[in-house]
C-alpha atoms as a PDB file:
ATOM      1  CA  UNK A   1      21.168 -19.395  -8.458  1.00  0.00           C
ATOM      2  CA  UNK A   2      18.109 -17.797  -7.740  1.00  0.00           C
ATOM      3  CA  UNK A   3      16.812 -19.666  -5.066  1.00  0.00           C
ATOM      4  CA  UNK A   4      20.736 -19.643  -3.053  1.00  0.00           C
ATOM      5  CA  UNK A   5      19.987 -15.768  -3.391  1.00  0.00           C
ATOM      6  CA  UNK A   6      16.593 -15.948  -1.519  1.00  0.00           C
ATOM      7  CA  UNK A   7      17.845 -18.184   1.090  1.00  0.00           C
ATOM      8  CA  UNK A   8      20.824 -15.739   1.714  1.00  0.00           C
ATOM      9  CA  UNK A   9      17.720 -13.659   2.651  1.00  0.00           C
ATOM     10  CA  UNK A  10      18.471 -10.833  -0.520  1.00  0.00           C
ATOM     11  CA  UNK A  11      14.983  -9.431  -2.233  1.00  0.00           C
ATOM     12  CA  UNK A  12      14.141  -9.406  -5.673  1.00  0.00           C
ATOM     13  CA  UNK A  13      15.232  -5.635  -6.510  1.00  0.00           C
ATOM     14  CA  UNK A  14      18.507  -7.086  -4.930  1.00  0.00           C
ATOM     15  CA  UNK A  15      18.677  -9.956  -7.386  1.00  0.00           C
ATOM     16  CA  UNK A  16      17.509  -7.698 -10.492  1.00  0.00           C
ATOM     17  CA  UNK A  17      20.209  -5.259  -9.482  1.00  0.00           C
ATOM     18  CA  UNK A  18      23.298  -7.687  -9.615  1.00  0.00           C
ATOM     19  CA  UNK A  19      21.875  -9.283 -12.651  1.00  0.00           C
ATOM     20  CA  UNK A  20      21.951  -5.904 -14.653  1.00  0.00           C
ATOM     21  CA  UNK A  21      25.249  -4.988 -12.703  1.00  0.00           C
ATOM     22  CA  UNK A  22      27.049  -8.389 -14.310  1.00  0.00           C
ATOM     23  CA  UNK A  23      25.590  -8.378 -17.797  1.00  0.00           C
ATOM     24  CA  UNK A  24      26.194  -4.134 -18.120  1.00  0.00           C
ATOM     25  CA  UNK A  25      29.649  -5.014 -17.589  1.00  0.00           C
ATOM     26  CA  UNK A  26      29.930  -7.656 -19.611  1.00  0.00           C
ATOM     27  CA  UNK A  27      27.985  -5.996 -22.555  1.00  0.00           C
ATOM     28  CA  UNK A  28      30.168  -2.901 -21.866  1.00  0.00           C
ATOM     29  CA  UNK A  29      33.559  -4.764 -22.439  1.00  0.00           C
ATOM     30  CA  UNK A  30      32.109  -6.496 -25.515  1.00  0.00           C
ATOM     31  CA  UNK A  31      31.532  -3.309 -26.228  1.00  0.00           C
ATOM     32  CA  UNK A  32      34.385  -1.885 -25.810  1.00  0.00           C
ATOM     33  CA  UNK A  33      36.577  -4.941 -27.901  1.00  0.00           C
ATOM     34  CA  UNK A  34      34.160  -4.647 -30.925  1.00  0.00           C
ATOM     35  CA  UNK A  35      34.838  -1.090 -31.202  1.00  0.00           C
ATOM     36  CA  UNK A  36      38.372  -1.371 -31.178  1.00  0.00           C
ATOM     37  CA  UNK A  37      37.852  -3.906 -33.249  1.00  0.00           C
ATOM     38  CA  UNK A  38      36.042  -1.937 -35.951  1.00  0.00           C
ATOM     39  CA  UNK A  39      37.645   1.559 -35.345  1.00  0.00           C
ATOM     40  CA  UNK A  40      41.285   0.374 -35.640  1.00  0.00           C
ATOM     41  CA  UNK A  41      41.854  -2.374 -37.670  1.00  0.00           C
ATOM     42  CA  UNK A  42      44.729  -4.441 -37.253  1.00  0.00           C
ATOM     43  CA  UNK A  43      46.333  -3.875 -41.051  1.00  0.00           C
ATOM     44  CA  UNK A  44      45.863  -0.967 -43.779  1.00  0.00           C
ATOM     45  CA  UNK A  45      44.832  -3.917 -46.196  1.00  0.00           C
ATOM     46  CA  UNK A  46      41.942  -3.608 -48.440  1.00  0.00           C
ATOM     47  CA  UNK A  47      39.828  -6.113 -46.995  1.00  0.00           C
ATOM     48  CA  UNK A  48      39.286  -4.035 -44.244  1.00  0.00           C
ATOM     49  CA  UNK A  49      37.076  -1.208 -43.894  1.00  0.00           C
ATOM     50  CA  UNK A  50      37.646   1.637 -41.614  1.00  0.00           C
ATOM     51  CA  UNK A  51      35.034   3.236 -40.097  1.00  0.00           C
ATOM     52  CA  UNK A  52      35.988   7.185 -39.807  1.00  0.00           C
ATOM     53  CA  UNK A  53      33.626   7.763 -37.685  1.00  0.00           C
ATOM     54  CA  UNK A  54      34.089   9.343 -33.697  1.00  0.00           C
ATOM     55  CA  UNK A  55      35.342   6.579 -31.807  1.00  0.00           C
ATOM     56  CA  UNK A  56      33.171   7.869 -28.448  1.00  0.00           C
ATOM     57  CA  UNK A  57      30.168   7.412 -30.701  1.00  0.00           C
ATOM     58  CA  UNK A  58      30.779   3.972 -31.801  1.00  0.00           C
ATOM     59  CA  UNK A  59      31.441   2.827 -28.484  1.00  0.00           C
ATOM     60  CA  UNK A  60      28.060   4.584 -27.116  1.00  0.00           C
ATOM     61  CA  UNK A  61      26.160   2.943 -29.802  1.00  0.00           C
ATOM     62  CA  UNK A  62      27.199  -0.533 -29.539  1.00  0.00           C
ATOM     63  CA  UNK A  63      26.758   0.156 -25.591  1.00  0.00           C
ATOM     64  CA  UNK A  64      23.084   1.304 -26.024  1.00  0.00           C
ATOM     65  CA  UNK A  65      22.626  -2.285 -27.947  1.00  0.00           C
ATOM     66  CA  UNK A  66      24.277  -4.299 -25.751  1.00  0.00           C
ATOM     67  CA  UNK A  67      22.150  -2.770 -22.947  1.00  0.00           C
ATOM     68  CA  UNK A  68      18.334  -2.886 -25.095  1.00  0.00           C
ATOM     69  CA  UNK A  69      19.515  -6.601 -25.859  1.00  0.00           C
ATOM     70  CA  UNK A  70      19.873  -7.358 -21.912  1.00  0.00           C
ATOM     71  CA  UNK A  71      16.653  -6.004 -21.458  1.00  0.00           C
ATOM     72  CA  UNK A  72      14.923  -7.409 -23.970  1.00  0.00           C
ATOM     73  CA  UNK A  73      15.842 -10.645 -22.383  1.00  0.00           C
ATOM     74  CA  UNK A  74      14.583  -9.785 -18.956  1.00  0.00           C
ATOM     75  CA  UNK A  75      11.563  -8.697 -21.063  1.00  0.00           C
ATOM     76  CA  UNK A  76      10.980 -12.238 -22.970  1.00  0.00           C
ATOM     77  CA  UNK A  77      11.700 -14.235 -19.937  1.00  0.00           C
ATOM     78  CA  UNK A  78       8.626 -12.776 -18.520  1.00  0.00           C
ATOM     79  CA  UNK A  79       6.468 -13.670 -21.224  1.00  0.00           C
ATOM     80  CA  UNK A  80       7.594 -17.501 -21.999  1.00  0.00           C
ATOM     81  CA  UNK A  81       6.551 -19.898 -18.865  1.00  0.00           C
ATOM     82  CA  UNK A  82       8.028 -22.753 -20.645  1.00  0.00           C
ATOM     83  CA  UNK A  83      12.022 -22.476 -20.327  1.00  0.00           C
ATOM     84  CA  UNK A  84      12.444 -24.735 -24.086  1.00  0.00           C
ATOM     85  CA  UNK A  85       9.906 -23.098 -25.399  1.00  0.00           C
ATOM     86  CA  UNK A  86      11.940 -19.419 -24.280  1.00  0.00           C
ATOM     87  CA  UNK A  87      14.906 -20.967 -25.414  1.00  0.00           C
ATOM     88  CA  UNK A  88      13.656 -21.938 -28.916  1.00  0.00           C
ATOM     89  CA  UNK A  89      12.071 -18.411 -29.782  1.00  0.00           C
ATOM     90  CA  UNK A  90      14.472 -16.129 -28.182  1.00  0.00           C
ATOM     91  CA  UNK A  91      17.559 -16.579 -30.607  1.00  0.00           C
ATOM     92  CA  UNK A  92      14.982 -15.582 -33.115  1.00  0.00           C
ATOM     93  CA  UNK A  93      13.815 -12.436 -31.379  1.00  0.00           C
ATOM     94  CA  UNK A  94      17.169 -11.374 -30.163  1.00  0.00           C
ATOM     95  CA  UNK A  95      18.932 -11.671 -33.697  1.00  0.00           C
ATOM     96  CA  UNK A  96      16.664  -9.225 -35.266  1.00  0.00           C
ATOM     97  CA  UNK A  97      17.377  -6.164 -33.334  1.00  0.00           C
ATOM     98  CA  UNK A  98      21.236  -7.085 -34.101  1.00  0.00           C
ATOM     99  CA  UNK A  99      20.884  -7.417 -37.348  1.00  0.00           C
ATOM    100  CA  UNK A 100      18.901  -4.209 -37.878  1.00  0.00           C
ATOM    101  CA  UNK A 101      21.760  -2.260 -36.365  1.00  0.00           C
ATOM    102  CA  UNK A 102      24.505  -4.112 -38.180  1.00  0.00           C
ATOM    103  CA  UNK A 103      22.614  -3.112 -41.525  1.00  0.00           C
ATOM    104  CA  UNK A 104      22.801   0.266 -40.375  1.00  0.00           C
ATOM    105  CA  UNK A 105      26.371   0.532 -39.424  1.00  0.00           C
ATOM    106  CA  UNK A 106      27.142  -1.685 -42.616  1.00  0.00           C
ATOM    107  CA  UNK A 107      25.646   0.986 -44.964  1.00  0.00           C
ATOM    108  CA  UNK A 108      26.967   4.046 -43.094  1.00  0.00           C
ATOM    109  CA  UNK A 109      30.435   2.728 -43.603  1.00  0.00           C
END
């Protein structure tokens, strides 16, 4: 993909650009569903927990991740030259960020 966008003659701030363009919206909109998700639950059952909580704030917060996670990525592609190696490691280092915030929002619940 990246080489069709060089021969189409775009730059590399160009390519950087649509790349955080796509995955912002795509992290927003995950965003957005796992907020709903977790502000409004579906029943009033005890198995779920509501989170009572500003619903503005939630959906900031789980925006700010999904945004530090996409760059984080751009980040560790940078440092790996070996694409297995890259993909081996970076599950790793991308699940610990999420799991420090889910232990957060587990415990202020």
């Amino acid at each position: 993909m990246r080489e069709t966008l060089k021969i189409m003659g775009l730059g590399r701030f160009a390519y950087i650009m649509s790349y955080l363009t796509m995955q912002g919206i795509l992290s927003f909109l995950t965003s957005l569903v796992l907020a709903v998700a977790i502000w409004n639950p579906m029943s009033k059952n005890e198995i779920f927990v509501e989170y009572g909580g500003n619903f503005t704030d939630l959906l900031l917060a789980l925006t700010l991740l999904g945004f530090s996670l996409i760059s984080l990525s751009m980040v560790m592609t940078s440092i790996f030259t070996d694409s297995k190696l890259s993909a081996q490691v970076g599950p790793i280092l991308l699940f610990f960020p999420s799991s420090l915030v889910l232990v957060v929002l587990s415990t202020s619940l």
